[in-house]
Protein backbone atom coordinates (compact mmCIF):
# COMPACT_ATOMS: atom_id res chain seq x y z
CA UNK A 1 51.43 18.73 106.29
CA UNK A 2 52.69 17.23 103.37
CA UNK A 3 54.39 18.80 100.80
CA UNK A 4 55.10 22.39 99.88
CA UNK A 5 54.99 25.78 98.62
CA UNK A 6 57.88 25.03 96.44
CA UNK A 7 56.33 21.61 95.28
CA UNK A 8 53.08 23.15 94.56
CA UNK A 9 55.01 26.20 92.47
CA UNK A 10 56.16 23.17 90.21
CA UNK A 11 52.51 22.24 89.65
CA UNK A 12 50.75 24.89 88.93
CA UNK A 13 50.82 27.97 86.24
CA UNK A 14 49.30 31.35 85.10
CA UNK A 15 46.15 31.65 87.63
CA UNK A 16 46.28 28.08 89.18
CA UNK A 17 49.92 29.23 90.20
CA UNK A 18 48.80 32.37 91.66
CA UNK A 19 46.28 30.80 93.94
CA UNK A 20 48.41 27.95 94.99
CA UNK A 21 50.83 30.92 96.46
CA UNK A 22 48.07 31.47 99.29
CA UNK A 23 47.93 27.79 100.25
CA UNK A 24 47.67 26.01 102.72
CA UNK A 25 46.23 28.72 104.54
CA UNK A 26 42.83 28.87 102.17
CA UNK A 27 42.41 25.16 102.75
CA UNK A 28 43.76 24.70 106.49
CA UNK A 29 40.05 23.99 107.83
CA UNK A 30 38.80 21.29 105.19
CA UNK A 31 37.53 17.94 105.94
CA UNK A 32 37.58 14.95 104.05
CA UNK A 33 35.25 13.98 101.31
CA UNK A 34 34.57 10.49 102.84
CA UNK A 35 36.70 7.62 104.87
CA UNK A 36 37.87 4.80 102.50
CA UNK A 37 40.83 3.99 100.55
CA UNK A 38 42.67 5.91 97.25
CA UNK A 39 42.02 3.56 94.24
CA UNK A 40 43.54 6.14 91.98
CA UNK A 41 45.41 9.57 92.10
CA UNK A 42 45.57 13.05 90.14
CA UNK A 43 47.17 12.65 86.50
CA UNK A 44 46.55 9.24 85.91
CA UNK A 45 45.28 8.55 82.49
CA UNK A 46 47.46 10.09 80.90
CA UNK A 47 47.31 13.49 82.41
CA UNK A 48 43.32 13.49 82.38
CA UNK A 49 42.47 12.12 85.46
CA UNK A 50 41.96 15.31 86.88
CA UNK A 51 40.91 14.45 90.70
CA UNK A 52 41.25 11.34 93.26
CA UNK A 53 39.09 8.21 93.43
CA UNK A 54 38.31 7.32 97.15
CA UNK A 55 36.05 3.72 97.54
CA UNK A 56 34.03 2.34 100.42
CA UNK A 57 30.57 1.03 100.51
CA UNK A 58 27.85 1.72 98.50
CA UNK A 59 25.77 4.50 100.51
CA UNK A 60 28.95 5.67 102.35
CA UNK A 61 27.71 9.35 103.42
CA UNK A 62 29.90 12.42 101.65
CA UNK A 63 30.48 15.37 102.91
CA UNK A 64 31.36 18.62 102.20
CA UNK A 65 35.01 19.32 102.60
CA UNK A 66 34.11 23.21 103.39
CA UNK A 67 31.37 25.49 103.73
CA UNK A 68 29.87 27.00 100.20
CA UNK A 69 27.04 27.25 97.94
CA UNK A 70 26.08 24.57 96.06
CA UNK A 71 26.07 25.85 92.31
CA UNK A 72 25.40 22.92 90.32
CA UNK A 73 23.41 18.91 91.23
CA UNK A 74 22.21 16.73 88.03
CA UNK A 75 22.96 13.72 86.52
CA UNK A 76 25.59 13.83 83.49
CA UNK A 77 26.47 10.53 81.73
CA UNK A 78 30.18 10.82 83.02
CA UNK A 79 29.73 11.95 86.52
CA UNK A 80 26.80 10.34 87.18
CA UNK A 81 24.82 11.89 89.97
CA UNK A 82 27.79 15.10 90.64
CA UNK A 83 27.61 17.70 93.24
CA UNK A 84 29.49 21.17 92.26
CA UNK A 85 30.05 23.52 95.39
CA UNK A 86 31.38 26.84 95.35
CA UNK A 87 33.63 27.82 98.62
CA UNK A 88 34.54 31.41 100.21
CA UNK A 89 38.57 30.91 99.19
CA UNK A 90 37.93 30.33 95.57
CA UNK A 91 37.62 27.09 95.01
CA UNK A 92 35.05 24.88 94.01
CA UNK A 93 34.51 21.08 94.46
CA UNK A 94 32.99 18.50 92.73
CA UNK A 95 31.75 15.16 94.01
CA UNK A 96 30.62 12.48 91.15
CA UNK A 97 29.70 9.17 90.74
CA UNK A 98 27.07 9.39 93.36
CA UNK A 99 24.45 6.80 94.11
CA UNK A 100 21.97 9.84 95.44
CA UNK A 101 22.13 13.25 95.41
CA UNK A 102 20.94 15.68 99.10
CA UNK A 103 21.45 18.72 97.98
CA UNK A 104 20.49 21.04 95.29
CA UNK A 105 21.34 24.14 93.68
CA UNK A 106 21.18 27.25 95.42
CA UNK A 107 21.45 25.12 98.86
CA UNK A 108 23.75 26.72 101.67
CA UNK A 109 26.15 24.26 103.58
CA UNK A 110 28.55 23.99 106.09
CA UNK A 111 32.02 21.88 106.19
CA UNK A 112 30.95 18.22 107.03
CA UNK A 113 27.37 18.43 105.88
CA UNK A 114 25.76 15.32 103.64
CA UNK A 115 25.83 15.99 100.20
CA UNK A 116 25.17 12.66 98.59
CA UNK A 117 26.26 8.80 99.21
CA UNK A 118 28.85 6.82 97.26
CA UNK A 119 27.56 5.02 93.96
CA UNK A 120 28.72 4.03 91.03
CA UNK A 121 26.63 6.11 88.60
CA UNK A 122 27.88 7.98 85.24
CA UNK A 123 31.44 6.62 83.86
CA UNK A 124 32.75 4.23 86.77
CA UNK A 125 33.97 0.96 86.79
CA UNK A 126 33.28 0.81 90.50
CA UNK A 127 32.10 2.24 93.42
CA UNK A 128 33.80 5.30 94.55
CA UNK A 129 34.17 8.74 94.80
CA UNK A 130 35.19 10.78 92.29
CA UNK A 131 36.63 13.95 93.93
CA UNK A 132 37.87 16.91 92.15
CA UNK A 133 39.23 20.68 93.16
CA UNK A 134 39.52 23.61 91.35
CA UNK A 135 40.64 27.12 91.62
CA UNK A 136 38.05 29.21 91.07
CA UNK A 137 35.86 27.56 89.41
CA UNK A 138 35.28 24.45 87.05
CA UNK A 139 35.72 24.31 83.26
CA UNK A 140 34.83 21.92 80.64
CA UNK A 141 38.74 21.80 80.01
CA UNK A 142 39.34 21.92 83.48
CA UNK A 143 42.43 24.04 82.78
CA UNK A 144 41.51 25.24 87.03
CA UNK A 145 42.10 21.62 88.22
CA UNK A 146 44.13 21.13 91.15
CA UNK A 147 45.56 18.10 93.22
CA UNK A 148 42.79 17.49 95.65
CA UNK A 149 45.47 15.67 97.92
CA UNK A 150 47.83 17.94 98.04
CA UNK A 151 45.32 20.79 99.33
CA UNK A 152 43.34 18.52 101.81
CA UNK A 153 45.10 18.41 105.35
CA UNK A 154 46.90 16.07 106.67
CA UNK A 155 47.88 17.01 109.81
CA UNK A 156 44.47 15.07 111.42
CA UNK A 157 45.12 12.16 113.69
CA UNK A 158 41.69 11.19 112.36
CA UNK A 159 43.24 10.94 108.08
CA UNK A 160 40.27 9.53 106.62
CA UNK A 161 42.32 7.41 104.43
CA UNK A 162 42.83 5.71 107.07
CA UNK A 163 42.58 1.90 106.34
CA UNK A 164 39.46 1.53 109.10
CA UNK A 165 36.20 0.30 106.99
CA UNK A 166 33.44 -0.35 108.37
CA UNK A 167 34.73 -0.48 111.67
CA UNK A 168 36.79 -3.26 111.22
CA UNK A 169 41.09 -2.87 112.23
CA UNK A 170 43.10 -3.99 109.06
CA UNK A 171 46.76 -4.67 108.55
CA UNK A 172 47.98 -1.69 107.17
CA UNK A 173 50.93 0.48 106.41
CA UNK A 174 51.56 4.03 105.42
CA UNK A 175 53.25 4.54 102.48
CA UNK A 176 56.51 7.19 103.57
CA UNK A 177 58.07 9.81 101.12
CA UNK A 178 60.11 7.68 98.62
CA UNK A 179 58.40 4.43 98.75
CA UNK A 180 57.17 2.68 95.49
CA UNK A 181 55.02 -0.74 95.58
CA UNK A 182 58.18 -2.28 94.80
CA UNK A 183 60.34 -1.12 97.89
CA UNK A 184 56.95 -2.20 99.90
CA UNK A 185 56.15 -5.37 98.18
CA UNK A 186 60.16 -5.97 98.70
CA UNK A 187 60.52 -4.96 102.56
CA UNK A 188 57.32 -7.34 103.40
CA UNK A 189 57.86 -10.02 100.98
CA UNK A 190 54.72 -9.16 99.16
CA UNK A 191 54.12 -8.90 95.54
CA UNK A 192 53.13 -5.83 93.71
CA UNK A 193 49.91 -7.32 91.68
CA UNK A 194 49.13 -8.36 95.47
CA UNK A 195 49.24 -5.08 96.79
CA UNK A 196 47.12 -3.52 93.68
CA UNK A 197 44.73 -6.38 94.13
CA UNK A 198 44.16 -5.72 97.55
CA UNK A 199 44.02 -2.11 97.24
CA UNK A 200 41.73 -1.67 94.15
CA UNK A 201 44.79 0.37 92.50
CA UNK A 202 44.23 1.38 89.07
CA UNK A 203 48.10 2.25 88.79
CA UNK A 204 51.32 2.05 90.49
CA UNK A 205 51.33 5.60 91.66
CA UNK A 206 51.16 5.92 95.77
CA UNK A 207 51.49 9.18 97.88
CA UNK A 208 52.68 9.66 101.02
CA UNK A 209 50.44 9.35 103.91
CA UNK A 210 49.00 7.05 101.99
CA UNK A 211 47.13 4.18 103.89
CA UNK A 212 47.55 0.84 102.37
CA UNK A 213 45.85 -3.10 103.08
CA UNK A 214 48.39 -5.27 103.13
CA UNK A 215 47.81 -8.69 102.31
């Protein structure tokens, strides 16, 4: 799984810090959000990106990444149509930017169920979704925020980031600990505005396990 205890002690403080001492163990069993490809990371923005940005199609189903309650579904002129669940290891996970909304408040779901389908409602340049995690619980200041890809697992043959849309094989490559668009855009004689064209990258921050089109 990637990363660690120790890099997650560097991320986190006060109560984030003490609930990121439990992980992976409180997150072990989630699923992904949706299969598509990482247009834009945690932190970006200047620090207030505060969650990932996963696109596919329009209507692309979303799921719940664990069992919970859902506390909050409306329309906000940010998030769009947003999704707010509240999970058994205190957490809670938003899901925003969505073209329709299938649940409600007060609903009871299980990992994997259909909460809504990809849009590009609220503040978005695009469609996607807009995927956040938080310890405990959300805040306006979203001082609880927490990097959704460093909690979900990626131990799954089946990574949804997996650079398979629409059932259709792509060339692909996954990005390795220590790579930057450069090294890549070096190694395959590619440029680096090619490889955040054909990637819908907002930046030049990748991850690891990260599943990159190559052009």
């Amino acid at each position: 799984m990637f990363g660690s205890l120790c890099i997650l002690c560097l991320l986190f403080s006060g109560e984030n810090k003490a609930w990121a001492d439990s992980w992976p163990e409180k997150t072990k069993n989630w699923v992904w959000p949706v299969e598509g490809v990482i247009t834009d990371t945690y932190g970006t923005r200047g620090g207030h990106h505060k969650g990932i940005d996963i696109a596919a199609e329009i209507g692309t189903p979303i799921h719940s990444v664990d069992s919970g309650v859902v506390t909050r579904s409306y329309f906000s002129d940010t998030y769009g149509n947003v999704v707010f669940i509240q999970h058994d290891n205190d957490t809670e996970t938003i899901y925003a930017h969505l073209k329709k909304r299938l649940v409600f408040e007060g609903d009871v779901i299980s990992a994997g169920d259909t909460v809504g389908e990809m849009g590009n409602t609220g503040d978005s340049s695009g469609v996607h979704l807009h995927f956040e995690v938080h310890a405990n619980e959300w805040t306006f200041s979203k001082e609880n925020a927490l990097d959704p890809f460093l909690v979900l697992n990626h131990d799954e043959d089946t990574l949804v980031v997996s650079g398979k849309m629409n059932g259709t094989n792509m060339d692909t490559y996954e990005v390795k600990s220590g790579d930057t668009l450069w090294s890549i855009s070096e190694r395959y004689n590619v440029s680096v505005t090619e490889l955040i064209n054909k990637n819908g990258l907002r930046t030049e921050n990748i991850y690891p396990y990260q599943i990159l089109k190559m052009p």
